[in-house]
Protein backbone atom coordinates (compact mmCIF):
# COMPACT_ATOMS: atom_id res chain seq x y z
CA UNK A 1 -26.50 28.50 -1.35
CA UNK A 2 -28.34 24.99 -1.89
CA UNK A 3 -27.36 22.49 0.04
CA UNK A 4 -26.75 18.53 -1.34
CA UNK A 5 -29.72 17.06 0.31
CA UNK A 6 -27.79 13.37 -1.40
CA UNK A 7 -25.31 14.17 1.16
CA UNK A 8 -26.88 12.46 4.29
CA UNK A 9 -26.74 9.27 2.58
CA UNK A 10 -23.35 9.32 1.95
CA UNK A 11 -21.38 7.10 3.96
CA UNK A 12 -17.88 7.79 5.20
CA UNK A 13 -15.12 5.15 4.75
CA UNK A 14 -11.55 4.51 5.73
CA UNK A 15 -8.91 5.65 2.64
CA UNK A 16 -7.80 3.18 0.32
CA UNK A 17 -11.47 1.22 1.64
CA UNK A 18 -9.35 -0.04 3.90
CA UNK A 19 -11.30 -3.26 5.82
CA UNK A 20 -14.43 -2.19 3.71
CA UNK A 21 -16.62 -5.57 2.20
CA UNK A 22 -17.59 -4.45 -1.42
CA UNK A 23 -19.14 -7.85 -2.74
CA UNK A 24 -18.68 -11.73 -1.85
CA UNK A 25 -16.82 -14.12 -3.67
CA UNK A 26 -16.31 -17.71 -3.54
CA UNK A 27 -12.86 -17.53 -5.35
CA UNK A 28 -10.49 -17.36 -2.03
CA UNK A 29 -9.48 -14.89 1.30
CA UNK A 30 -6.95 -13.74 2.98
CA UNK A 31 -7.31 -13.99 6.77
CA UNK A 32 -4.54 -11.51 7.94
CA UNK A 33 -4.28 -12.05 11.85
CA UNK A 34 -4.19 -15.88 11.25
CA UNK A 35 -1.28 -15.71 8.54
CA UNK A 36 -3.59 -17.97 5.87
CA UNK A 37 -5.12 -17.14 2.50
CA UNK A 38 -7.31 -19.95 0.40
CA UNK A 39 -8.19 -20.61 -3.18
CA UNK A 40 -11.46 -21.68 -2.77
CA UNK A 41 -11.74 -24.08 0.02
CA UNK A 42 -8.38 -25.06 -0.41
CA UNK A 43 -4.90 -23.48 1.47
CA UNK A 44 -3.25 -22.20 -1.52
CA UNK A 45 0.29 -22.79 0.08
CA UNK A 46 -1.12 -26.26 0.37
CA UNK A 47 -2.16 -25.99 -3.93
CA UNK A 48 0.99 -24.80 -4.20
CA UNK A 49 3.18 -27.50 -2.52
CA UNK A 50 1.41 -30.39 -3.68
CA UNK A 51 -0.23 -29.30 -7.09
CA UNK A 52 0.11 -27.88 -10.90
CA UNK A 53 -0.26 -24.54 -11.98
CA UNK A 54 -3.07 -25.77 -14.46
CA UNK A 55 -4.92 -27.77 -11.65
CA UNK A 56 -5.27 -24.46 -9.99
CA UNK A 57 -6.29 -22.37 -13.01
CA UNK A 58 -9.26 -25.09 -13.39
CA UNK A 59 -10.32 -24.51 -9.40
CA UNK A 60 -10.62 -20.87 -9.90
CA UNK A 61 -12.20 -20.46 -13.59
CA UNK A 62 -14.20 -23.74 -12.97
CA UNK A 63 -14.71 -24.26 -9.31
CA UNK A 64 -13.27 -28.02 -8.75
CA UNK A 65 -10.23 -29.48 -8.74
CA UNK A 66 -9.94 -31.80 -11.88
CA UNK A 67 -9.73 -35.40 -11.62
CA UNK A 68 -6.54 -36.69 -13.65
CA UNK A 69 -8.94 -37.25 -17.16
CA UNK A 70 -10.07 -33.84 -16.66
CA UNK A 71 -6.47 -32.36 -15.71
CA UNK A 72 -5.90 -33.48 -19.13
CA UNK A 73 -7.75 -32.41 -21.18
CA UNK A 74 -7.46 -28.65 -19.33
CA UNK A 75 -3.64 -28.86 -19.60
CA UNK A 76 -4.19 -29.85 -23.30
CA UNK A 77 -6.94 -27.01 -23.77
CA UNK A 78 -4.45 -24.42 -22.29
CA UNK A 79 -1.52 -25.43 -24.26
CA UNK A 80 -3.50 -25.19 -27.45
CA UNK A 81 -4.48 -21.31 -26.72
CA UNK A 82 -0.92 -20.55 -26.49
CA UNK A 83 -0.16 -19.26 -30.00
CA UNK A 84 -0.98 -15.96 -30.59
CA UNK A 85 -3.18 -15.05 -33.97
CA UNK A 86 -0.98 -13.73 -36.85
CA UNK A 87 -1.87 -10.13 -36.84
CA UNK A 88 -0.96 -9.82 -33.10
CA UNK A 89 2.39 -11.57 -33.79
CA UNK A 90 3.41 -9.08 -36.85
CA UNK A 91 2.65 -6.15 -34.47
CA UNK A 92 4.84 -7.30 -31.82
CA UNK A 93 7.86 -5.80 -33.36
CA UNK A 94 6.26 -2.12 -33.09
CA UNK A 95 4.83 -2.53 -29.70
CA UNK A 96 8.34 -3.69 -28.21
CA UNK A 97 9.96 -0.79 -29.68
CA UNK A 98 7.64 1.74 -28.57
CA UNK A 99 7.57 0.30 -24.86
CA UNK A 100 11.59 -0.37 -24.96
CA UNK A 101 12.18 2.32 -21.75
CA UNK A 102 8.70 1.18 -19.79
CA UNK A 103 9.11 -2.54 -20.89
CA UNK A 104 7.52 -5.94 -21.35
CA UNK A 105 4.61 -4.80 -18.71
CA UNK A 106 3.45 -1.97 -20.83
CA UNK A 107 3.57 -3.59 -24.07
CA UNK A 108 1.06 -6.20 -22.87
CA UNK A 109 -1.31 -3.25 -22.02
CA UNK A 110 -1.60 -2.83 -25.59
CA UNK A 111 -0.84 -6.32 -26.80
CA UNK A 112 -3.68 -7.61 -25.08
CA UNK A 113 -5.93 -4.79 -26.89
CA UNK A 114 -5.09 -5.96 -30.01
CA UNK A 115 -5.14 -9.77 -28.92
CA UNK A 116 -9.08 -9.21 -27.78
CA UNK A 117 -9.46 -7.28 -31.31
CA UNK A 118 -8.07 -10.33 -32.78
CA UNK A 119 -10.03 -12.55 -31.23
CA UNK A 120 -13.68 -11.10 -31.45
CA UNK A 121 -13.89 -10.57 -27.51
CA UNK A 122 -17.04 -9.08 -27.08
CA UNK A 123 -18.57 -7.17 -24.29
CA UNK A 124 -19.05 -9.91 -20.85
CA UNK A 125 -22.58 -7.96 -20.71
CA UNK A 126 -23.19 -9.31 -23.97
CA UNK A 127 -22.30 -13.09 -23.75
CA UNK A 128 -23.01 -15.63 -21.89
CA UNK A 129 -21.22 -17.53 -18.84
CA UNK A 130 -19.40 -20.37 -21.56
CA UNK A 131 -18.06 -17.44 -24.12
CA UNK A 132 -16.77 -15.48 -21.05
CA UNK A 133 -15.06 -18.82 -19.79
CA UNK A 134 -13.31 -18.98 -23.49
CA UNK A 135 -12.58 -15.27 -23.94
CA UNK A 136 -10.43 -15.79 -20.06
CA UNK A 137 -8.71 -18.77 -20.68
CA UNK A 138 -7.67 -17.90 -23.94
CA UNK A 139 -6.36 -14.53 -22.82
CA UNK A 140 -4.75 -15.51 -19.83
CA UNK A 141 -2.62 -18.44 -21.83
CA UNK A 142 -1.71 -16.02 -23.81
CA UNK A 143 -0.36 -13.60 -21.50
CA UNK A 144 3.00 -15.60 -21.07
CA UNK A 145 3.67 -15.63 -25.19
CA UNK A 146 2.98 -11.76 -25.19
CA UNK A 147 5.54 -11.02 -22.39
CA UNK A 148 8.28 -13.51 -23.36
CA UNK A 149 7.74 -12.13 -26.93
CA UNK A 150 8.12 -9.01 -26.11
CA UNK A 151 10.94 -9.49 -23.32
CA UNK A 152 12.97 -11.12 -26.79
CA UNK A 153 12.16 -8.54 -28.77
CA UNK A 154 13.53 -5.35 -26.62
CA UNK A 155 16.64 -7.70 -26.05
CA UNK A 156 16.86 -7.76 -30.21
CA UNK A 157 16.06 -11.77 -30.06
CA UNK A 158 13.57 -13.13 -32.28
CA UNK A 159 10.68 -14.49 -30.28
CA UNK A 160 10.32 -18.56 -29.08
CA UNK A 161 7.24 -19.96 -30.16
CA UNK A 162 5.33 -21.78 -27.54
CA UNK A 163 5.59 -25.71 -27.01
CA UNK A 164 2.22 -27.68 -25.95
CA UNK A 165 4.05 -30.18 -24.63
CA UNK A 166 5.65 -28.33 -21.57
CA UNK A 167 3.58 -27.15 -18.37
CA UNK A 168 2.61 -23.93 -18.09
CA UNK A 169 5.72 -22.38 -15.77
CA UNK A 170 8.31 -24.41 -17.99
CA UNK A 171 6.78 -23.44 -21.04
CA UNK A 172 7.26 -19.77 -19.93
CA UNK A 173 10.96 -20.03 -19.31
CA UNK A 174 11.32 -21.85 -22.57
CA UNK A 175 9.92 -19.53 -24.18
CA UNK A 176 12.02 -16.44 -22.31
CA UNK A 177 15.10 -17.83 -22.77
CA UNK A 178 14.79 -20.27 -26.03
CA UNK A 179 16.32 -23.22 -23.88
CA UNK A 180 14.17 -26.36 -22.50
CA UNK A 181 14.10 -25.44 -18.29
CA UNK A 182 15.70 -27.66 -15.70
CA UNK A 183 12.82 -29.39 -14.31
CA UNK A 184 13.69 -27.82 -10.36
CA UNK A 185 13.22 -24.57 -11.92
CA UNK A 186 10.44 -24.88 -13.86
CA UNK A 187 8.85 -26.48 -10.48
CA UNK A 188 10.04 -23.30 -8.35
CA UNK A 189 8.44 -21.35 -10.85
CA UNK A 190 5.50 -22.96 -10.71
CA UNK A 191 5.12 -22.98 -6.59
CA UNK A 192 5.78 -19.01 -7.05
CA UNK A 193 3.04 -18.76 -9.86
CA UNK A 194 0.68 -20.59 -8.15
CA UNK A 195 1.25 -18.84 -4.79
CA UNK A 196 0.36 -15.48 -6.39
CA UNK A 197 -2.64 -16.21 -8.28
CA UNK A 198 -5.07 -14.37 -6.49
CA UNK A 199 -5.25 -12.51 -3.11
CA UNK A 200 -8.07 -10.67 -2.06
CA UNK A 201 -8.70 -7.62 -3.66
CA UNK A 202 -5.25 -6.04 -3.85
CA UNK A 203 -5.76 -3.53 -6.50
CA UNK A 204 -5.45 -5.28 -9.63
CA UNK A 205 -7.83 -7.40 -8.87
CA UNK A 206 -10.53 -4.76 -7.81
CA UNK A 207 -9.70 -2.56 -10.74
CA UNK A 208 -10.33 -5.91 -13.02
CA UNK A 209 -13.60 -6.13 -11.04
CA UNK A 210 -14.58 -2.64 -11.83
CA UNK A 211 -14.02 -2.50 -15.39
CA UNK A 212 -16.46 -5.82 -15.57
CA UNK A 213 -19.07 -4.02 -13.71
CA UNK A 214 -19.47 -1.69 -17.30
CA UNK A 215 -19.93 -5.23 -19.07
CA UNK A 216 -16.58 -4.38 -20.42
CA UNK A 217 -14.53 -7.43 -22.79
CA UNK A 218 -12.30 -9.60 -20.76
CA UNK A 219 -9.28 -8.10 -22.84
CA UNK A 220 -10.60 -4.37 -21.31
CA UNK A 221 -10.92 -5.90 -17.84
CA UNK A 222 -7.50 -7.15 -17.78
CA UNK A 223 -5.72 -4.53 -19.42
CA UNK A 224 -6.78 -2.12 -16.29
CA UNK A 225 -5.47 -4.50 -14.37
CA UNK A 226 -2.34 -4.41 -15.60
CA UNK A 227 -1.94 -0.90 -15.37
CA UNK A 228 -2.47 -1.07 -11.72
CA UNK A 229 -0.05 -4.11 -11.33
CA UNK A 230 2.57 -1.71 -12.61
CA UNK A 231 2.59 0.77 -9.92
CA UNK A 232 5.63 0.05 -7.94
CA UNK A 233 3.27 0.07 -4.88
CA UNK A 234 1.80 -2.83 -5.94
CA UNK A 235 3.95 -4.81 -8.39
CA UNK A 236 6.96 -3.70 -8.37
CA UNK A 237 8.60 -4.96 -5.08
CA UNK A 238 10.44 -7.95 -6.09
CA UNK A 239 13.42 -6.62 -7.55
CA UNK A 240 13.31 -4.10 -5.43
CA UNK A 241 13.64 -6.28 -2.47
CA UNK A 242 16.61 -7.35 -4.37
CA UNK A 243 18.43 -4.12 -5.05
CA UNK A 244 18.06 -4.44 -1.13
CA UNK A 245 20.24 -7.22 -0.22
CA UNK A 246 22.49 -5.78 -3.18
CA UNK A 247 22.56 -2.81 -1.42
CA UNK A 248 23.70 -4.09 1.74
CA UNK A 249 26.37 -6.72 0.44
CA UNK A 250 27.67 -7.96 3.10
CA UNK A 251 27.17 -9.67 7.04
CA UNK A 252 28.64 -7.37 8.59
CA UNK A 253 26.62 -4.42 7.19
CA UNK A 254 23.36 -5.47 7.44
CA UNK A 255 22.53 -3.79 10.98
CA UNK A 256 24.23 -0.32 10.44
CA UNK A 257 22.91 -0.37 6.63
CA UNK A 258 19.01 -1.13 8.54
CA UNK A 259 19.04 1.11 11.22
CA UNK A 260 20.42 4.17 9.17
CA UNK A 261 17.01 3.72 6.98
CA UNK A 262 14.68 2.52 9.58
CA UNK A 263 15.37 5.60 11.73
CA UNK A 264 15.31 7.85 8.38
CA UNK A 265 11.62 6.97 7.90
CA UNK A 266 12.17 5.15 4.88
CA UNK A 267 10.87 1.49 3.78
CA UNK A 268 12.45 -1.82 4.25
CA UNK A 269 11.30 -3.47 0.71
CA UNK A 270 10.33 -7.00 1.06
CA UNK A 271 9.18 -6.20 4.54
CA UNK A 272 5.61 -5.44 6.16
CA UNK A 273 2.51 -6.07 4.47
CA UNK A 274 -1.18 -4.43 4.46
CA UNK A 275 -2.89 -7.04 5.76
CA UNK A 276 -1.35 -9.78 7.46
CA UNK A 277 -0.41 -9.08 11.24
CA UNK A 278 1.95 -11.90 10.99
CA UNK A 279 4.16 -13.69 8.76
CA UNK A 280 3.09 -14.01 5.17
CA UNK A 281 2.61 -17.67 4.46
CA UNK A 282 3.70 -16.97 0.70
CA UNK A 283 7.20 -15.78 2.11
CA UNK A 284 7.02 -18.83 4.18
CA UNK A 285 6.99 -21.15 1.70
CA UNK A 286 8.66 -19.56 -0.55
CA UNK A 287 12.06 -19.54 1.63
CA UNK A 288 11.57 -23.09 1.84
CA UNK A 289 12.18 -23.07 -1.87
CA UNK A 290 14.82 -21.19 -2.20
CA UNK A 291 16.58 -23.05 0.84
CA UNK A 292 16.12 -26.65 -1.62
CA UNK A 293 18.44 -24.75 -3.96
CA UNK A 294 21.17 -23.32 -1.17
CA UNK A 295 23.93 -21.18 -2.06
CA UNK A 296 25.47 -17.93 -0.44
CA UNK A 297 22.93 -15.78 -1.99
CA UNK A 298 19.99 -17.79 -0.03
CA UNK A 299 22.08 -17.89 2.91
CA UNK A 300 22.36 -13.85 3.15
CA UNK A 301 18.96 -13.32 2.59
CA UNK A 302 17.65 -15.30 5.25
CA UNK A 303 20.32 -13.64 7.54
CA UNK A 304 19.23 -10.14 6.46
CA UNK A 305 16.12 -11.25 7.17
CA UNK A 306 16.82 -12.35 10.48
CA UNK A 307 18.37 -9.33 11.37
CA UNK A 308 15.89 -6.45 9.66
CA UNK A 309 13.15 -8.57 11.91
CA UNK A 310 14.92 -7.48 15.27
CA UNK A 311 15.77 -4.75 14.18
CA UNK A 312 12.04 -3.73 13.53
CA UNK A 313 10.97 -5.38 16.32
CA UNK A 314 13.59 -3.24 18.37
CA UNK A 315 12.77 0.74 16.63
CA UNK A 316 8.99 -0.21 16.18
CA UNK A 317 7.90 -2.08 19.32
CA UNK A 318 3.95 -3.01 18.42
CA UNK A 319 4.39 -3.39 15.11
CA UNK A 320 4.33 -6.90 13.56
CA UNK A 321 6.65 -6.37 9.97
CA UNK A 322 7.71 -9.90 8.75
CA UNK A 323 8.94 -10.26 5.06
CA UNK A 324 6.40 -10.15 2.32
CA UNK A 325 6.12 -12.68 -0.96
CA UNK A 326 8.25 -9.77 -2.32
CA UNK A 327 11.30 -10.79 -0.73
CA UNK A 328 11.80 -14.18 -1.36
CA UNK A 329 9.72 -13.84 -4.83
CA UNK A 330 13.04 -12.07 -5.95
CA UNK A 331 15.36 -14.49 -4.59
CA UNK A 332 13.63 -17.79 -6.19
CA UNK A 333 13.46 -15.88 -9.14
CA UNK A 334 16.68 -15.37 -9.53
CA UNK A 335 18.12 -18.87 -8.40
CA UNK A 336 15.42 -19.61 -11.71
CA UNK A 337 17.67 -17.40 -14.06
CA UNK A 338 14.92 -14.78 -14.41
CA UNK A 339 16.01 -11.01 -15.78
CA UNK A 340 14.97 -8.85 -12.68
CA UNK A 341 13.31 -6.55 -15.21
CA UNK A 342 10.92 -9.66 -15.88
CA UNK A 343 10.18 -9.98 -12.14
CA UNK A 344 6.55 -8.20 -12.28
CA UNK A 345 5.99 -9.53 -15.48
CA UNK A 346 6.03 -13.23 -14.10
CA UNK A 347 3.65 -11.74 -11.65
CA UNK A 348 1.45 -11.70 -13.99
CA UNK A 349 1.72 -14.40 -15.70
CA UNK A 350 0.05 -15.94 -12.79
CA UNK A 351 -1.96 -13.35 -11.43
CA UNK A 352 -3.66 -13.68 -14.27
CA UNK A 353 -5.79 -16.36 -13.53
CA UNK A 354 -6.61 -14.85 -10.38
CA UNK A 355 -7.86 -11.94 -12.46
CA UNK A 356 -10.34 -13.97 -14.62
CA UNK A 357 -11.79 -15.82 -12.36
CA UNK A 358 -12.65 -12.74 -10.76
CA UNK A 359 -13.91 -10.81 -14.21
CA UNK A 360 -15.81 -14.18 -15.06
CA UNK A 361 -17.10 -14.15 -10.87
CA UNK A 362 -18.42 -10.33 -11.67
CA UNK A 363 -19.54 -10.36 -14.38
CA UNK A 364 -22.65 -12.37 -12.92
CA UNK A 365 -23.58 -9.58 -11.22
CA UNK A 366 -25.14 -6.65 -13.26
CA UNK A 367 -24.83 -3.98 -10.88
CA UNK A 368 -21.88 -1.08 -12.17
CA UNK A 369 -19.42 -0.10 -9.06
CA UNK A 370 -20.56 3.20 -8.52
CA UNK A 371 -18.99 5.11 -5.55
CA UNK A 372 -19.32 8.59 -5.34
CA UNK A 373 -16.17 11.78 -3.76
CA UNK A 374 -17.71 13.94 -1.23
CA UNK A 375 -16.52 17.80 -2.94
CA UNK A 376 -14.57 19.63 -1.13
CA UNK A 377 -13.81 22.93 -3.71
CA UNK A 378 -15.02 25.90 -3.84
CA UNK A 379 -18.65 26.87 -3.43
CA UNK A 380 -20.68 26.26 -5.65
CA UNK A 381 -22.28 27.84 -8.35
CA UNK A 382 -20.35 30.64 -8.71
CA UNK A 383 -20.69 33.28 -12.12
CA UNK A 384 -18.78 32.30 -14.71
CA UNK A 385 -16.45 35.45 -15.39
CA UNK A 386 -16.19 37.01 -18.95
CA UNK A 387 -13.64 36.07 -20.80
CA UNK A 388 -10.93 38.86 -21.75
């Protein structure tokens, strides 16, 4: 039998690539053990607490913060791009209907095909650094007119046409539910969006990364992105972390409903994380938010998670498990009038900034992501048998 002599090069890595470096980037890290992640050279809680959604998008597509002239004239830029070309809007209709089970989220997979047909989006390996620029920022203000559209749509509402006037995050909920936002929740929005923009390279992001390693469109890049975002793994969480505290109900049963799942094996959602060791400065802030509204609903939640803490801390000595943006993503979200079945899809709203600046980021590099699976069949070759 021949042997692979390509084999001794290979090099073994942990599953998932767990802790494996696959490229550097300037756009931001997360720095697990310390509890911090950064946009740029910037704290992104920080960007978050004291900034606008479009002052981010310009650090991460362009590298600076603007100046107020500049902040502008993005905002204006942005707000321009958010009308979506005819012959995308007529096929709205049809793509809501066919994607009225899966939802909003798998419309946009194909709503964003035809938006980059409808553009003239043309391969990144083909263009240079300023068309890339324009293809991303005119797909990613797009994104929230596709999902609101299509959120109206499967409800049987006729869709709200954007407003240039309104930020980003209030233009969105405008636009969702046809009404002009209350400015808190349009802020809390915001803080949300901009705390999810980009972190690391969950799996979105690295599939968005390997589709622009082919020289892919930015349309193509981001549509794989999407399609990982909506594995529940990954995007999911949010109103899942809600069905949780539904689940539970009340005070009183919050340690027997715990424990009876803990010692079951199965997961807390909203709780743990892959790679911080400590808490997750997005939940962090993010319970600040939703304590600036109040109410009984914010109340339980941070009891429950007072309680599923200890209670972790008590059946898995060791092991640090702190709630995840998930938890209190769901929560603020909800205080914000937000459908739970639009949870993921505000997600992405904002995540997909974080997703362009990394397509527009790899796409400098002209090297295709590669890896190769070590086989593990049956030997090999073998005689084909006749056929009967």
């Amino acid at each position: 039998m021949s042997v692979n002599r390509a084999a001794a090069t290979l090099v073994d890595v942990p599953r998932g690539l767990a802790g494996v470096v696959v490229t550097d980037t300037e756009i931001g890290d997360v720095r697990g053990i310390e509890g911090f992640y950064h946009y740029r050279q910037y704290s992104a809680v920080e960007l978050a607490q004291t900034r606008g959604f479009e002052d981010v998008w310009h650090l991460l597509v362009h590298g600076e913060l603007p100046d107020a002239a500049r902040a502008a004239a993005f905002a204006a830029e942005t707000a321009a791009l958010r009308r979506l070309p005819d012959e995308v809007r007529a096929a709205l209709p049809a793509v809501a209907a066919a994607s009225a089970i899966s939802g909003p989220l798998a419309g946009m997979r194909t709503a964003l095909s035809l938006l980059g047909a409808a553009k003239g989006f043309r391969p990144v390996y083909d263009i240079g650094a300023d068309e890339r620029c324009r293809d991303a920022i005119a797909a990613a203000a797009a994104v929230p007119t596709l999902l609101t559209a299509l959120y109206r749509l499967g409800q049987g509402l006729e869709p709200v046409e954007p407003r240039e006037d309104l930020t980003h995050a209030a233009n969105y909920l405008y636009m969702l539910t046809g009404s002009e936002p209350d400015p808190r929740q349009a802020r809390a929005v915001e803080q949300y969006l901009i705390s999810t923009i980009d972190h690391g390279f969950n799996a979105s992001t690295f599939t968005a990364r390997v589709i622009t390693s082919t020289g892919a469109d930015v349309a193509a890049c981001l549509v794989g992105a999407v399609g990982a975002l909506s594995g529940p793994l990954h995007g999911g969480a949010p109103s899942r972390a809600l069905d949780t505290l539904d689940a539970i109900g009340a005070p009183d049963r919050i340690d027997p409903w715990i424990r009876e799942r803990v010692l079951a094996g199965e997961r807390i959602m909203g709780f743990g994380h892959a790679i911080y060791r400590t808490e997750d400065p997005r939940s962090r802030m993010l319970r600040e938010v939703a304590q600036g509204f109040g109410g009984p609903r914010v109340e339980f939640a941070v009891e429950v998670e007072r309680q599923v803490e200890a209670i972790l801390a008590e059946l898995k000595p060791g092991r640090e498990l702190h709630t995840n943006v998930e938890f209190y993503a769901g929560v603020v979200m909800e205080l914000c009038g937000l459908p739970r079945e639009m949870f993921t899809p505000t997600f992405a709203t904002g995540r997909v900034v974080g997703w362009s600046a990394n397509i527009l980021e790899q796409a400098e590099d002209s090297k295709i992501i590669r890896p190769v699976a070590r086989y593990v069949g049956p030997g090999a070759p073998v005689a084909v048998p006749p056929a009967n």
